[in-house]
Protein backbone atom coordinates (compact mmCIF):
# COMPACT_ATOMS: atom_id res chain seq x y z
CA UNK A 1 14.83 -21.75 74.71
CA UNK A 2 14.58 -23.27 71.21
CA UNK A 3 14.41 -19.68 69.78
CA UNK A 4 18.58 -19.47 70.67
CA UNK A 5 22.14 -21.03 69.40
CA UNK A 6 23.64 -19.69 73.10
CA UNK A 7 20.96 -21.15 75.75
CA UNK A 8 23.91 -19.97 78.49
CA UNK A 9 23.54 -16.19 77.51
CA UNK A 10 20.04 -16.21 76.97
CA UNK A 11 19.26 -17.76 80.30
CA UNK A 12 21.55 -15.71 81.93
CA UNK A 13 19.42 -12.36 80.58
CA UNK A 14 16.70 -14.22 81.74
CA UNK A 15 17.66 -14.51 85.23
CA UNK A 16 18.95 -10.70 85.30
CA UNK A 17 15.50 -10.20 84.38
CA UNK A 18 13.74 -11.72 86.83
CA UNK A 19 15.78 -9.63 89.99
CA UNK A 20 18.45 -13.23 90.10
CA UNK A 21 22.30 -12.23 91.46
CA UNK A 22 24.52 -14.31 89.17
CA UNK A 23 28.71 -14.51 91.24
CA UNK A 24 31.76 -14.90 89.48
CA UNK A 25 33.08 -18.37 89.97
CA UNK A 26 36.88 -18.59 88.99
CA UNK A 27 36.93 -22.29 88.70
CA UNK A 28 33.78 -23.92 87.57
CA UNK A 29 32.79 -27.64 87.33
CA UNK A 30 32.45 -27.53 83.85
CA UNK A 31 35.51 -26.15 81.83
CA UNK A 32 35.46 -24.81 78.50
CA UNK A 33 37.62 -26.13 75.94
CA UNK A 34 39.01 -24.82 72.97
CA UNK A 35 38.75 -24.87 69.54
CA UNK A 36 41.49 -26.40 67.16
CA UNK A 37 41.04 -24.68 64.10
CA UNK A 38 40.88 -21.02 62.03
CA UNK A 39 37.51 -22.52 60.37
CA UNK A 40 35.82 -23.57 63.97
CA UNK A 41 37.33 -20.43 65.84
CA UNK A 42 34.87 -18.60 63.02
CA UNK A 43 31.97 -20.64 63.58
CA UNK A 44 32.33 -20.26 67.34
CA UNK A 45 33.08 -16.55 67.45
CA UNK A 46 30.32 -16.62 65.10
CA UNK A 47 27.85 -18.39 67.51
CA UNK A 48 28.83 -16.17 70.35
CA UNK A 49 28.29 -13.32 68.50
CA UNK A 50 24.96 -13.86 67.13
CA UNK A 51 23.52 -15.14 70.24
CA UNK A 52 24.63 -12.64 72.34
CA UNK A 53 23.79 -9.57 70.48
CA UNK A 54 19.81 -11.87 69.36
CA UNK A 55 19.15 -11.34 73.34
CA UNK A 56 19.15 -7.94 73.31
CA UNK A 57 16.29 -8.13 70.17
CA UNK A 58 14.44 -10.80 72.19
CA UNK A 59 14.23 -8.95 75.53
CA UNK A 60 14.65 -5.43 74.64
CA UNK A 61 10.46 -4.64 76.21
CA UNK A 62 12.05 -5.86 80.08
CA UNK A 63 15.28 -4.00 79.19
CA UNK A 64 13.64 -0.54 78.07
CA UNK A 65 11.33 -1.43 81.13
CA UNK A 66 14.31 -1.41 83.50
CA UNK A 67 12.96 -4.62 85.00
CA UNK A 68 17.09 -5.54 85.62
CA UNK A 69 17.28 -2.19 87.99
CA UNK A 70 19.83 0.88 87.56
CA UNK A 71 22.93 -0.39 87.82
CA UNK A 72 22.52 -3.93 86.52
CA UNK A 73 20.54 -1.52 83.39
CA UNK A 74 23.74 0.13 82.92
CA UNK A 75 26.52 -2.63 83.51
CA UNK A 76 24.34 -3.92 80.03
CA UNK A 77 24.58 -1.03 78.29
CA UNK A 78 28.07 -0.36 78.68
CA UNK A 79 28.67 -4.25 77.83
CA UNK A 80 26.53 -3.66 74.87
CA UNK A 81 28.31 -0.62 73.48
CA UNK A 82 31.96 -1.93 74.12
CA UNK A 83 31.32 -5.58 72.96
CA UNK A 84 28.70 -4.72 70.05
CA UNK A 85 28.17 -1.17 69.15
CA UNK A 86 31.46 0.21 69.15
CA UNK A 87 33.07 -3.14 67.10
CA UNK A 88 30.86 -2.52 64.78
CA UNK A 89 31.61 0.77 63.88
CA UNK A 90 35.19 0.46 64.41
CA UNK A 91 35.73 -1.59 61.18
CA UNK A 92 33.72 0.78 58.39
CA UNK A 93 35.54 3.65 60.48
CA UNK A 94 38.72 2.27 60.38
CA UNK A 95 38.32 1.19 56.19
CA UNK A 96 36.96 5.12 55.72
CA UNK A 97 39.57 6.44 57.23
CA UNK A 98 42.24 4.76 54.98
CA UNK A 99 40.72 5.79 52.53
CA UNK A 100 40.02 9.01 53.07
CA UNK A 101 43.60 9.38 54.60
CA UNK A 102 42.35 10.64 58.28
CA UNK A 103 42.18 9.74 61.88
CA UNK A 104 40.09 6.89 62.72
CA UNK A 105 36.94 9.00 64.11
CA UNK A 106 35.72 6.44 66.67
CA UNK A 107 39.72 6.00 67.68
CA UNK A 108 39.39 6.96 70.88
CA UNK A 109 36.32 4.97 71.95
CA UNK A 110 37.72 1.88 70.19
CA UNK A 111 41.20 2.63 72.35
CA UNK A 112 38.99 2.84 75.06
CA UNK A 113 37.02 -0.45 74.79
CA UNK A 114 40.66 -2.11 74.03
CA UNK A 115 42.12 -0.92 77.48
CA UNK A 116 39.09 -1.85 78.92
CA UNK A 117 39.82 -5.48 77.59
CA UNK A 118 43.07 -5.14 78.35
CA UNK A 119 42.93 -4.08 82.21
CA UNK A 120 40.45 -6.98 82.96
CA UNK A 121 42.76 -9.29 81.49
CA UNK A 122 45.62 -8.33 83.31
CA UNK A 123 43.65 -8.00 86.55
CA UNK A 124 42.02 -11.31 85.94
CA UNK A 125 45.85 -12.97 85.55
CA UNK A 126 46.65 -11.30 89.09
CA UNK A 127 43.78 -12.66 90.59
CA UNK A 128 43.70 -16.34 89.16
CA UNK A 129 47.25 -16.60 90.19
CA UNK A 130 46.42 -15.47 94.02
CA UNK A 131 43.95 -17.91 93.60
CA UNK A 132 46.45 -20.91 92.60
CA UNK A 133 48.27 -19.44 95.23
CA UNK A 134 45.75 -20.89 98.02
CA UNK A 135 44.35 -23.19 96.20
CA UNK A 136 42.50 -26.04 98.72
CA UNK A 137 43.99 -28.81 97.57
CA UNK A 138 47.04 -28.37 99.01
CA UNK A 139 46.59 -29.72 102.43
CA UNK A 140 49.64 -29.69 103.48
CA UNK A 141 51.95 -27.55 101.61
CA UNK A 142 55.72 -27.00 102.02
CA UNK A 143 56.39 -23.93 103.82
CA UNK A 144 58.03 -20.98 101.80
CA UNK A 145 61.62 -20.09 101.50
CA UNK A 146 62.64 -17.01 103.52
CA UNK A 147 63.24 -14.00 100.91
CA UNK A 148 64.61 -11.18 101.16
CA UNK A 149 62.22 -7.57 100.69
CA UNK A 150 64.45 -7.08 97.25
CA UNK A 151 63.87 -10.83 96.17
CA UNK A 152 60.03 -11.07 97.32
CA UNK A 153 59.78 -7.06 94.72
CA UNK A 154 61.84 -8.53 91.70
CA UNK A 155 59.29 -11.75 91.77
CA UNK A 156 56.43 -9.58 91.72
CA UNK A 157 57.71 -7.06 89.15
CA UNK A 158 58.52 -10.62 87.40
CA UNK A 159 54.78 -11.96 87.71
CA UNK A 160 53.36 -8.34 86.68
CA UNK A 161 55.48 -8.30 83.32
CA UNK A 162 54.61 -11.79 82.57
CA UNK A 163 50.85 -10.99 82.90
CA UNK A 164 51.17 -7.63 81.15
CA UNK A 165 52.74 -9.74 78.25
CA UNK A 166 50.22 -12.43 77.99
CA UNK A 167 47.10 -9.79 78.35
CA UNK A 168 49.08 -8.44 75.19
CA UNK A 169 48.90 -11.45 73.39
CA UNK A 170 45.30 -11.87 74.44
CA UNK A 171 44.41 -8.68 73.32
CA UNK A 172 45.73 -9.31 69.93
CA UNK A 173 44.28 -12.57 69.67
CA UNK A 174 40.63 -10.93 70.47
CA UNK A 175 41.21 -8.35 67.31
CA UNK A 176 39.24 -11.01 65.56
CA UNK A 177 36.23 -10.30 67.45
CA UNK A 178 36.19 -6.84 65.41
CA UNK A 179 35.45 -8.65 61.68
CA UNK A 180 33.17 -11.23 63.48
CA UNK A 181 31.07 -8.18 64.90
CA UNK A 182 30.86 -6.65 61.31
CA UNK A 183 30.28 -9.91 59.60
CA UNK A 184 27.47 -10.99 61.98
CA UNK A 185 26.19 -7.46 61.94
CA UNK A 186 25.78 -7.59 58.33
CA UNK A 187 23.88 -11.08 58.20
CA UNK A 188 21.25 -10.49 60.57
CA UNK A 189 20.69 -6.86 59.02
CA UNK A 190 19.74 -8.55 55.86
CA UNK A 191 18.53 -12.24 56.67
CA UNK A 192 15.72 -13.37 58.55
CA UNK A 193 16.29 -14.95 61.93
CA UNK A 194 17.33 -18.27 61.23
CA UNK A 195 19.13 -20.92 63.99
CA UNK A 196 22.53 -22.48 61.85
CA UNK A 197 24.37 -24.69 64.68
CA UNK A 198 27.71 -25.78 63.29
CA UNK A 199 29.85 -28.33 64.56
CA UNK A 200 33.29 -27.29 65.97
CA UNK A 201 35.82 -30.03 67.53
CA UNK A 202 37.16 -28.97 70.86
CA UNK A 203 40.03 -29.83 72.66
CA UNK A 204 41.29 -28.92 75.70
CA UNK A 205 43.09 -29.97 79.15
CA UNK A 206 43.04 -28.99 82.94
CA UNK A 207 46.64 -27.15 83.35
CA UNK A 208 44.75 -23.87 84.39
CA UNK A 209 42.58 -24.76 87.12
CA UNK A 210 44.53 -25.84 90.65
CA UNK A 211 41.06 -27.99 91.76
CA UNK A 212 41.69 -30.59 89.22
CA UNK A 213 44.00 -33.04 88.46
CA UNK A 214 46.08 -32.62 84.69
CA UNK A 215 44.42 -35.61 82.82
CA UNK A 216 44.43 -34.18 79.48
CA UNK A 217 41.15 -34.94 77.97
CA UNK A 218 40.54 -36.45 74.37
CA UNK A 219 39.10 -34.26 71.67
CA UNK A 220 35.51 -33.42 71.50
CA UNK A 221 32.97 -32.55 68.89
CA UNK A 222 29.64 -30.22 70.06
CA UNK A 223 26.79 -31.23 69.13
């Protein structure tokens, strides 16, 4: 679609639309990398943001239609209103309500959609390292040390903290998503529709998935 700066969500809504299951794949072929700077964190964030929140203008006649059925109609509503709607409102809310020296009014649905976040992540941790735990590509791996009942519950209240404390730091990290909502918000209110692709450099390498080896790759510029 030429009409897009995110051809991955748009074709995504697409195939929703047209009755397609889409599964979860943990470890894909094709890895994301990261960006390496404040400046191309914004662009990117920026990128995301627009895209994502242009397919719901594009496609709203299918959505309002329920062409995607009940419950895929309402896994995209709530996504909607906890990745768009609410972050939206959260900021002016938030600025209003130092001002006006009050509580927050949309505090608890913005606590809400933060949890949300922060469950997933936490739950997504657990999983991936189950995952790592049997991953294929060890044919032939050593066989486990007996432990002891109190030494097997000490490792997992040990793995449990450490995800818990890097679904914090995730959390905090995604607070920019917040101004980037606002800020895109604001552009598209008052702009016409207009497709600005910047450039970010990337960088990334393969310590997170167990099905490749850890070649770190060399920096990489999108096109």
């Amino acid at each position: 679609n030429e009409e897009t700066i995110t051809d991955d969500l748009d074709l995504t809504l697409k195939l929703h639309i047209n009755r397609w299951d889409i599964d979860l794949l943990a470890y894909p072929a094709v890895q994301e990398e990261g960006v390496t700077t404040a400046i191309g964190l914004w662009h990117q964030r920026n990128r995301w943001a627009e895209g994502g929140y242009q397919r719901y203008l594009d496609y709203w006649r299918p959505l309002v239609q329920n062409r995607l059925g009940p419950r895929k109609s309402l896994d995209l509503l709530v996504f909607c209103m906890t990745q768009y709607i609410i972050p939206t409102a959260a900021v002016p809310d938030l600025a209003l309500a130092i001002l006006r020296g009050r509580v927050p009014l949309l505090a608890p649905m913005t606590t809400m959609t933060v949890m949300i976040s922060f469950v997933g992540m936490v739950v997504g941790l657990n999983r991936v390292r189950r995952q790592k735990m049997l991953a294929p590509t060890q044919l032939f791996p050593r066989p486990l040390p007996a432990r002891s009942i109190r030494q097997q519950f000490w490792q997992q209240v040990g793995q449990q903290i450490g995800a818990i404390a890097q679904a914090m730091r995730g959390t905090l990290y995604m607070m920019h998503w917040f101004v980037v909502i606002v800020s895109m918000t604001l552009r598209v209110s008052i702009r016409p529709k207009r497709l600005k692709w910047v450039k970010t450099v990337h960088h990334g390498a393969n310590f997170n998935s167990p099905l490749t080896d850890n070649r770190e790759p060399e920096p990489s510029a999108e096109a």
